[in-house]
Each structure stands twice: as structure tokens, then as C-alpha cells.
N, C-alpha and C. Protein backbone atom coordinates (compact mmCIF):
# COMPACT_ATOMS: atom_id res chain seq x y z
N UNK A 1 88.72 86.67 110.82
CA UNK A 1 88.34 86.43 112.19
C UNK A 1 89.15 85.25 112.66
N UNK A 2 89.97 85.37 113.53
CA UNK A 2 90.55 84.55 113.72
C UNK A 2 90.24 82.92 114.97
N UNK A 3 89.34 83.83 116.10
CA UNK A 3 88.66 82.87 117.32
C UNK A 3 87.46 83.60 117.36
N UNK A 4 86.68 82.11 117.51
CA UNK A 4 84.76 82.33 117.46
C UNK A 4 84.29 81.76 118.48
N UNK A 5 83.89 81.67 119.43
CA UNK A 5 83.10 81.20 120.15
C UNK A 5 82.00 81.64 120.44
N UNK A 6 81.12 81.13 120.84
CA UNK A 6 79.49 81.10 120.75
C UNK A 6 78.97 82.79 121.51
N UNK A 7 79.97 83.31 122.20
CA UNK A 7 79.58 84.35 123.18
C UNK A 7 80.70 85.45 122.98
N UNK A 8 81.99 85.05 122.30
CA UNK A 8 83.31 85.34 122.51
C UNK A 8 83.51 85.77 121.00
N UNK A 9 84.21 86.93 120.67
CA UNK A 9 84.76 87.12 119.13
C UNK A 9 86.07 87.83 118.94
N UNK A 10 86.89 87.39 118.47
CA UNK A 10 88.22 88.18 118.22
C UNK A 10 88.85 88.02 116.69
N UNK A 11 88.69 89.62 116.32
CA UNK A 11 88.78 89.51 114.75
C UNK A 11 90.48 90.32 114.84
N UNK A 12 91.28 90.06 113.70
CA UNK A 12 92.59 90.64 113.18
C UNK A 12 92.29 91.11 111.75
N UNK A 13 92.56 92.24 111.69
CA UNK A 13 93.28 92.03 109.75
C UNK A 13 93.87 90.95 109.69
N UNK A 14 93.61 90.70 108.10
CA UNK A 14 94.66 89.20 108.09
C UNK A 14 95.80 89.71 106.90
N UNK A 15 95.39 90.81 105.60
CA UNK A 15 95.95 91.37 104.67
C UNK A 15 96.97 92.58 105.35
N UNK A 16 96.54 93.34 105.79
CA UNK A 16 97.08 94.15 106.43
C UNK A 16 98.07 94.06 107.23
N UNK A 17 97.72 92.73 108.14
CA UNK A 17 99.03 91.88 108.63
C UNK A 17 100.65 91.61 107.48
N UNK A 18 100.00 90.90 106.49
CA UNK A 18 100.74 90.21 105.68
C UNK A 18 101.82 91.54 105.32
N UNK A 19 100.81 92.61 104.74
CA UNK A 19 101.09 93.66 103.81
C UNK A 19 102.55 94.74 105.04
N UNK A 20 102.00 94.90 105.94
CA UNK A 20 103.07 95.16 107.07
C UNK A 20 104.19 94.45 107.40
N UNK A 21 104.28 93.52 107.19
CA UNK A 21 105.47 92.22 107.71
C UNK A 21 105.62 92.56 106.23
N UNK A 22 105.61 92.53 104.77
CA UNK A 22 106.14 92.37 104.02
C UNK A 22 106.76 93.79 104.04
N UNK A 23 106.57 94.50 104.02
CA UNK A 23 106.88 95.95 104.09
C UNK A 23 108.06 96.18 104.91
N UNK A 24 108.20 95.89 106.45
CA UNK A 24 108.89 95.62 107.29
C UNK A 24 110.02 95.50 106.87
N UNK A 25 109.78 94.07 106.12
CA UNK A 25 111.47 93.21 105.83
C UNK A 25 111.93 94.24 105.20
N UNK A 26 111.05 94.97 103.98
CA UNK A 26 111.86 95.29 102.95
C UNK A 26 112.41 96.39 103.33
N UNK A 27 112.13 97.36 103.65
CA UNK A 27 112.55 98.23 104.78
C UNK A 27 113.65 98.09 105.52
N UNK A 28 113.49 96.76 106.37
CA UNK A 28 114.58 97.13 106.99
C UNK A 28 116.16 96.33 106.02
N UNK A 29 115.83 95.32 104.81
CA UNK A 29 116.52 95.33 103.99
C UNK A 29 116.97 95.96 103.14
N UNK A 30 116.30 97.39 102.92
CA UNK A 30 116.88 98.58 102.11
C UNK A 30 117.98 99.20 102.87
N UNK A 31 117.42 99.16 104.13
CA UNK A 31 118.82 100.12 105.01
C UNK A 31 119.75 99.11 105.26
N UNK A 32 119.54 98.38 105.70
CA UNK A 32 120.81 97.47 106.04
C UNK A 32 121.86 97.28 104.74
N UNK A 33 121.04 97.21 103.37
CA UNK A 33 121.56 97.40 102.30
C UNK A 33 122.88 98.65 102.25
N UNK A 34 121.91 99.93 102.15
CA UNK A 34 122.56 101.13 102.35
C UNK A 34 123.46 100.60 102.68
N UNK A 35 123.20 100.60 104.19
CA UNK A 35 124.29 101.00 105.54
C UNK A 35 125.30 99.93 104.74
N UNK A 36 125.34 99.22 104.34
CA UNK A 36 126.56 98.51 104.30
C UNK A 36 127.19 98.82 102.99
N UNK A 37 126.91 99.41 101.85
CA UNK A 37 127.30 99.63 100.90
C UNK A 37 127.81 101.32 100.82
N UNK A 38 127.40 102.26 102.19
CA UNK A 38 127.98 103.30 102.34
C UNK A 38 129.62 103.34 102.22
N UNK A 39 129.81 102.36 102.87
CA UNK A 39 131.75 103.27 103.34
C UNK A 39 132.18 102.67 101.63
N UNK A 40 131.63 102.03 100.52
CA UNK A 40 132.15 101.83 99.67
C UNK A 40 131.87 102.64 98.55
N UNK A 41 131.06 103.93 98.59
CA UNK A 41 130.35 104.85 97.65
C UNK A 41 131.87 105.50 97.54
N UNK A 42 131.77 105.99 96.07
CA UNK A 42 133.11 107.15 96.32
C UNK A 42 132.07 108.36 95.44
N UNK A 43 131.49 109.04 96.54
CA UNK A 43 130.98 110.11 96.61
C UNK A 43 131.47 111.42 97.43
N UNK A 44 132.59 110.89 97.44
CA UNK A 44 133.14 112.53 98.06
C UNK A 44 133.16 112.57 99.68
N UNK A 45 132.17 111.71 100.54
CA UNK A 45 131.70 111.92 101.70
C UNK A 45 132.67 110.93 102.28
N UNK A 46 132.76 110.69 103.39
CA UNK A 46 133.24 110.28 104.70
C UNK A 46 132.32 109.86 105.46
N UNK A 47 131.79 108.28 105.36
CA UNK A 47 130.52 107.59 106.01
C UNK A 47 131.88 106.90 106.88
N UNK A 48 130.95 107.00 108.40
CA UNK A 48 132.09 106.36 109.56
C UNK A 48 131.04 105.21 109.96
N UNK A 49 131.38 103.93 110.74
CA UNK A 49 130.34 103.15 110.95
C UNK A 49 129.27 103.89 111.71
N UNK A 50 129.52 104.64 112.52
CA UNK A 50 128.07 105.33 113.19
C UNK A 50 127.48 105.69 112.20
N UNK A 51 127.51 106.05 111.10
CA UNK A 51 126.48 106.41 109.97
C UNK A 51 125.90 105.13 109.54
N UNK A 52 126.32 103.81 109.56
CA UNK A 52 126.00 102.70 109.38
C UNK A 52 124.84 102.57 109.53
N UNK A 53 125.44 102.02 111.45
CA UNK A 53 124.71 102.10 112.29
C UNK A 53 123.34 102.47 112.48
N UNK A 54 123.05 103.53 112.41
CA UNK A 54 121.95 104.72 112.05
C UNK A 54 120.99 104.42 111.21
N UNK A 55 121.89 104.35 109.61
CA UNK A 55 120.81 103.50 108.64
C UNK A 55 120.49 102.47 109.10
N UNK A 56 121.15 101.57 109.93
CA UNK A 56 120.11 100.18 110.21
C UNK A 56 119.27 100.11 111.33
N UNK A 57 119.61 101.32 112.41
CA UNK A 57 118.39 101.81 112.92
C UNK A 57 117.39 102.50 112.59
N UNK A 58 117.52 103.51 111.38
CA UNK A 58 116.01 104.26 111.20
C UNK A 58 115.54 102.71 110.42
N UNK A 59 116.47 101.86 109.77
CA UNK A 59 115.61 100.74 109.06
C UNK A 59 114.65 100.11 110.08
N UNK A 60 114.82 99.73 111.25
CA UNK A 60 114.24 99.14 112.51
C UNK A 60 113.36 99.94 112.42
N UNK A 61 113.83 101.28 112.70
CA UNK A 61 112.42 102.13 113.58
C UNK A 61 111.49 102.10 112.40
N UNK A 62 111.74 102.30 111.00
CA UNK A 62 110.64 102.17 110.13
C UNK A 62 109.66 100.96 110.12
N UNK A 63 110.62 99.89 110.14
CA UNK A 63 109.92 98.41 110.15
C UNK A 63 109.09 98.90 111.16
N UNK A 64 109.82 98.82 112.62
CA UNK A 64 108.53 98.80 113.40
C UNK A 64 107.42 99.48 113.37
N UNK A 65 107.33 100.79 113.11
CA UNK A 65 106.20 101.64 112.67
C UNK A 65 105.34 101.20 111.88
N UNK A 66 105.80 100.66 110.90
CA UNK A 66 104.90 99.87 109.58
C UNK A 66 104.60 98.47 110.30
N UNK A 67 104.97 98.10 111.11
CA UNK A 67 104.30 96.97 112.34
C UNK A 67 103.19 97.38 113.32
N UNK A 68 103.06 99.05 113.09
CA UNK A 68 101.77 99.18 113.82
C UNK A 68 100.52 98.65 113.58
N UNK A 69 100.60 98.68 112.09
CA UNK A 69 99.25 98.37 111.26
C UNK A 69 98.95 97.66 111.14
N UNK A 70 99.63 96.64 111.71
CA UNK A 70 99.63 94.91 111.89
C UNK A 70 98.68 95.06 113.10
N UNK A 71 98.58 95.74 114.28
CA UNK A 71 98.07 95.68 115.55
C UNK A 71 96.43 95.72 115.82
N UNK A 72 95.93 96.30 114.64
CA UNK A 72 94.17 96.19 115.51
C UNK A 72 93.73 95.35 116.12
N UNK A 73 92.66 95.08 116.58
CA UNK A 73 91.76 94.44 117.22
C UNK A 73 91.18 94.38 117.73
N UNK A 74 89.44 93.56 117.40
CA UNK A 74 88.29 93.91 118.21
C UNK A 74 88.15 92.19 119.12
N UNK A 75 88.20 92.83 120.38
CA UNK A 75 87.38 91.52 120.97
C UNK A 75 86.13 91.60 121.65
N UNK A 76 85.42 91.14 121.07
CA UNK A 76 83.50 91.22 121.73
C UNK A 76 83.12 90.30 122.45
N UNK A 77 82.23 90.39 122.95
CA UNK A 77 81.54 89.25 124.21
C UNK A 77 80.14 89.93 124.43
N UNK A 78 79.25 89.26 125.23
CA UNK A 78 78.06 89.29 125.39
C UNK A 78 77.89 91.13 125.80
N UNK A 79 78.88 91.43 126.73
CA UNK A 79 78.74 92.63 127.31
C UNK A 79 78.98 93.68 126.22
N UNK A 80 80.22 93.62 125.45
CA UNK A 80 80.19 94.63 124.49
C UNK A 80 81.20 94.78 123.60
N UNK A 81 82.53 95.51 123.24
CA UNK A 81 83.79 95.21 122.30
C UNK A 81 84.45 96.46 122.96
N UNK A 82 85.75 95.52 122.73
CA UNK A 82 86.77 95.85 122.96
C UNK A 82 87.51 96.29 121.47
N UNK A 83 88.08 97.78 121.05
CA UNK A 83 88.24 98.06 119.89
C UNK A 83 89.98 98.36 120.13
N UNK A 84 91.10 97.87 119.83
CA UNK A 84 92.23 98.58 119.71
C UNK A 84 92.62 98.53 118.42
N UNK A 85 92.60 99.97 117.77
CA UNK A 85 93.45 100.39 116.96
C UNK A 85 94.71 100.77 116.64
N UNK A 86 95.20 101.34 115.48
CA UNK A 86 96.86 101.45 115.59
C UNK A 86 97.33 102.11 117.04
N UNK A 87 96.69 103.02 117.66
CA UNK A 87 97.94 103.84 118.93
C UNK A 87 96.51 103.77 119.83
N UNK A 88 95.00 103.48 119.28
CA UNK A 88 93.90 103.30 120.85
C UNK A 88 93.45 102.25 120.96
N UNK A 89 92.83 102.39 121.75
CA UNK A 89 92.31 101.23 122.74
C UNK A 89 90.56 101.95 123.28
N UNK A 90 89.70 101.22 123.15
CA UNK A 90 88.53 101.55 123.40
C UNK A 90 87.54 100.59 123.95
N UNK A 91 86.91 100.35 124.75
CA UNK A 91 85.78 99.63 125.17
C UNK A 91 84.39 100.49 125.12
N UNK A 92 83.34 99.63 124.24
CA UNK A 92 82.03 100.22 124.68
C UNK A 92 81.35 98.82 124.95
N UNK A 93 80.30 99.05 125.65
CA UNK A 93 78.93 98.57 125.99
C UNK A 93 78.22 98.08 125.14
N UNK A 94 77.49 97.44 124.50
CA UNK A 94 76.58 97.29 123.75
C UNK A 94 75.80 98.25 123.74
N UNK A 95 74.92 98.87 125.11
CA UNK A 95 73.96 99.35 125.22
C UNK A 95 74.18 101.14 124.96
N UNK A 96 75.76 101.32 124.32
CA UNK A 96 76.48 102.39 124.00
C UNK A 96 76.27 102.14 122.65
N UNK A 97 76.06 101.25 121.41
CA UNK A 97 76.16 100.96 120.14
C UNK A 97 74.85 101.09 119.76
N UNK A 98 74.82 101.79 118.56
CA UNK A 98 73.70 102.10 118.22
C UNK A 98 73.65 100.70 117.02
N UNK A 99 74.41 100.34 116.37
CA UNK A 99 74.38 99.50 115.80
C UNK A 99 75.81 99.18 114.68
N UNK A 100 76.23 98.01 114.26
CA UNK A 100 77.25 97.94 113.73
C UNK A 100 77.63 98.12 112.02
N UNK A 101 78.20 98.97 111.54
CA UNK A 101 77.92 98.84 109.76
C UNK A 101 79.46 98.81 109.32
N UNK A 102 78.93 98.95 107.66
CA UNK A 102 80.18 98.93 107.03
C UNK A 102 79.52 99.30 105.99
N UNK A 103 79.55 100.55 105.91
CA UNK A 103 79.40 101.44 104.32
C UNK A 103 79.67 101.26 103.43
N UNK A 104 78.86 101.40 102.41
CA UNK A 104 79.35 101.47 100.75
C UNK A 104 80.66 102.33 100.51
N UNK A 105 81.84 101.66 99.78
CA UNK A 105 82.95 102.38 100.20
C UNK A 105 83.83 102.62 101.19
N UNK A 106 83.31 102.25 102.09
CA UNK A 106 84.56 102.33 103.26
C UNK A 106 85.29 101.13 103.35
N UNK A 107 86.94 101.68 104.06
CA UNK A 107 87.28 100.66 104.14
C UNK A 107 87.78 99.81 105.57
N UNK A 108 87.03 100.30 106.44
CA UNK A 108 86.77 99.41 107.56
C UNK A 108 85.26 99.92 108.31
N UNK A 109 84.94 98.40 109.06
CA UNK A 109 83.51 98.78 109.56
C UNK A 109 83.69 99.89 110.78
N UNK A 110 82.43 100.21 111.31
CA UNK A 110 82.16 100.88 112.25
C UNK A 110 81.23 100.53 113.45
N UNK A 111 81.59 101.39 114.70
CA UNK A 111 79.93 101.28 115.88
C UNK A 111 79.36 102.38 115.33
N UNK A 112 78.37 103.19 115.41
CA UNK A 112 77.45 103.54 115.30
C UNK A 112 77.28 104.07 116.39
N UNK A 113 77.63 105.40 116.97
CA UNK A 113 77.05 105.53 118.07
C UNK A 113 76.19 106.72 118.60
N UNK A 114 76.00 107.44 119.47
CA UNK A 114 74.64 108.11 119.89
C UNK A 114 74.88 109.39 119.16
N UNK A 115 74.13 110.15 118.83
CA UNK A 115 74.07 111.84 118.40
C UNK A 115 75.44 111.84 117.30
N UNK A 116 74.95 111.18 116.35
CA UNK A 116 75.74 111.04 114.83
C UNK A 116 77.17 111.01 115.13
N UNK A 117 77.53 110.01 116.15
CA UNK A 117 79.40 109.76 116.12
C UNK A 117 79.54 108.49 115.60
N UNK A 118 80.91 108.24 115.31
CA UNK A 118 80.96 106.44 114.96
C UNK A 118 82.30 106.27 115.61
N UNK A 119 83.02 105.33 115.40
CA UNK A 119 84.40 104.64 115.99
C UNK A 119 84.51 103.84 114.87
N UNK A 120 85.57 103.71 114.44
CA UNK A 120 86.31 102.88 113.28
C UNK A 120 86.97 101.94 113.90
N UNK A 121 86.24 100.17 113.24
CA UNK A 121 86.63 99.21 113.71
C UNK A 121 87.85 98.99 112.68
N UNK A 122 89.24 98.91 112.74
CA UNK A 122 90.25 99.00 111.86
C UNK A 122 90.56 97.77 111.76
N UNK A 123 90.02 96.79 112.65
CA UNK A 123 90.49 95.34 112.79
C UNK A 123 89.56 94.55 111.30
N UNK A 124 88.49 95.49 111.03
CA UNK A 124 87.10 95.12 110.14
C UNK A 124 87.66 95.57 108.71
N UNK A 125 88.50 95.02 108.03
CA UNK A 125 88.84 95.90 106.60
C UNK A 125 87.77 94.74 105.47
N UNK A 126 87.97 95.89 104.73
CA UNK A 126 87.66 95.42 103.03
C UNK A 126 88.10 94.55 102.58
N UNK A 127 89.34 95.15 102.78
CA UNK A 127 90.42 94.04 101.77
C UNK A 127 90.79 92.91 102.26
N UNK A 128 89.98 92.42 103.73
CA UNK A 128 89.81 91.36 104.17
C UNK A 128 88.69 90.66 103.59
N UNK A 129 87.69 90.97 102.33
CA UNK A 129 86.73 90.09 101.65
C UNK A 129 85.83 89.56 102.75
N UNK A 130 85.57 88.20 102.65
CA UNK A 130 84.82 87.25 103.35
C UNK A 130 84.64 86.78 104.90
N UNK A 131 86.46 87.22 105.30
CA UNK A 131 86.51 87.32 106.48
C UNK A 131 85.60 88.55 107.47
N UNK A 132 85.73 89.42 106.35
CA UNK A 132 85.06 91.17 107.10
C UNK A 132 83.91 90.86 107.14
N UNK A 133 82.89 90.04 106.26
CA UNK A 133 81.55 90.17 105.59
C UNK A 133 81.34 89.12 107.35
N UNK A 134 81.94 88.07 107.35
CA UNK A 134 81.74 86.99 108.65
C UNK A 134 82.06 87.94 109.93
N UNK A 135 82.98 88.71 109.90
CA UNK A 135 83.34 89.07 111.40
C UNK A 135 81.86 90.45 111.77
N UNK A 136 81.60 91.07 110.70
CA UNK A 136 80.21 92.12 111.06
C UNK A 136 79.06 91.24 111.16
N UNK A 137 78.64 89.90 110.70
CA UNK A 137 78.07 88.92 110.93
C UNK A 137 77.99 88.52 112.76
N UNK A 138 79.16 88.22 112.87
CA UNK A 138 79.39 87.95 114.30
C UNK A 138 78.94 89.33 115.23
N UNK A 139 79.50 90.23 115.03
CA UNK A 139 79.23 91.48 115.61
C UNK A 139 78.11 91.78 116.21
N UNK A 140 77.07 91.92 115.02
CA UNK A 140 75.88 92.13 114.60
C UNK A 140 75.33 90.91 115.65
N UNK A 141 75.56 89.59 115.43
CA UNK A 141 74.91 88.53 116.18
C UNK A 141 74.95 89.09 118.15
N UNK A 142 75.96 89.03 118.22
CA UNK A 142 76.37 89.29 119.55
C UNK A 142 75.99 90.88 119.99
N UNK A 143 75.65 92.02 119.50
CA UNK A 143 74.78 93.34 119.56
C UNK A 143 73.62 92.93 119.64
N UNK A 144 72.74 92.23 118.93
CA UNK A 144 71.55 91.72 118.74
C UNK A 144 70.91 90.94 120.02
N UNK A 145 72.34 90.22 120.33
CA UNK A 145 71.56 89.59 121.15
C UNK A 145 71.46 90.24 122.76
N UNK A 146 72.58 91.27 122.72
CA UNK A 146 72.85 91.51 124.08
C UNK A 146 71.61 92.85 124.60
N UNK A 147 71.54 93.06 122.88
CA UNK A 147 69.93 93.83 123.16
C UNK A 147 68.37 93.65 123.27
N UNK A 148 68.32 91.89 123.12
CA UNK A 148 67.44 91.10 122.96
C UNK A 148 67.03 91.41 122.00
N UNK A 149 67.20 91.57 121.12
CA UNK A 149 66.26 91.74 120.03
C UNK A 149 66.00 90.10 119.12
């Protein structure tokens, strides 16, 4: 969880972050690798720099893709959360949440919502430990309260 305020919550992966940016580099250091060690293969072929080129763009486009997973995030407030995942974006209500969990086994939390649906909070992982256990803490606080309970 990265910012807390008393009414206000905005959680990130923090592993998932790391694990993406490390991924990234290497990625795009495999192709750039390639690409530059192509025109010196003597494999028979004829690599022109546009073939280079290419490898050090799909290296980009991979990095960036594997930079999606870097992107979740929930931001909550009294009224309700804001959920963006890798490619959505979602707002509910509180009074839309049936309540907030995180299952035995799963590996990010959830809303809970009406006639057995849920939404996957992706920003909420596992393999975030202590941080995940604090940010459904927060969640939970700010649901609770916006329902008076």
C-alpha cells in the first residue's frame, strides 16, 4: 500500500512491479543482444539492419507488455473503489460491494458482489505478504464504514 489516509487508500503491487521491470530489461537486453550479434552469425542468412532494427523493437514491444503488470490499482475513499487492472478500469460504490475477501489460495483479493459475481482486485496480491494482509485491512475499514456498520 503505498498512500493511507484516514478516508483515502491507494494500493500498488509492489513484487509484481519489481518482477516486471526486471523482466523488461532483460527482454529488451536479449534482443538488443540478438539484433546486434545478427549480421555477425555465419548462418547462411543475410540479416540487413532492418532485421536489427525489428529485434530491438519486438524487444521494446515485449518489455512494454510485460510493463502492463506493473499497472494495477485500487484507489478507495469513503464513497467506494476505484479498481484498474492490467487493460480495465472499474469503479463501484460501496453500496454495490457485498463485501471485500481474499480466499484461501487465491492470488489476489476480491469485491464480492450481488447474485454470486466478484471483480479481481489485481492491485491486492499474495506475493505482496503483509502489505496485502494491511491493504484488505484498509478496504474492509473504509466498506465498513461507508456502510455504517
Amino acid at each position: 500500500m503505498s498512500e493511507k489516509a484516514e478516508n483515502r487508500v491507494t494500493i500498488r503491487p509492489r513484487r509484481a512491479a519489481w518482477m516486471s521491470g526486471s523482466l523488461a530489461l532483460l527482454l529488451v537486453a536479449v534482443f538488443v543482444t540478438v539484433a546486434v550479434l545478427l549480421r555477425r552469425s555465419d548462418t547462411g542468412v543475410i540479416f540487413q539492419v532492418s532485421d536489427q532494427v525489428a529485434m530491438v523493437g519486438i524487444g521494446l514491444l515485449l518489455g512494454a507488455g510485460t510493463m502492463l503488470f506493473a499497472m494495477p490499482r485500487a484507489h478507495a475513499d469513503a464513497e467506494g473503489i476505484e479498481v484498474r487492472n492490467v487493460l480495465t478500469r472499474k469503479r463501484f460504490g460501496w453500496d454495490e460491494v457485498l463485501s471485500v475477501s481474499f480466499p484461501d489460495g487465491a492470488s489476489f483479493a476480491r469485491l464480492e458482489l450481488p447474485e454470486d459475481e466478484y471483480y479481481s482486485v489485481l492491485a491486492v496480491q499474495a506475493v505482496d505478504r503483509e502489505r496485502a494482509v494491511e491493504a484488505v485491512r484498509a478496504l474492509r475499514r473504509l466498506h465498513r464504514a461507508a456502510r455504517g456498520e
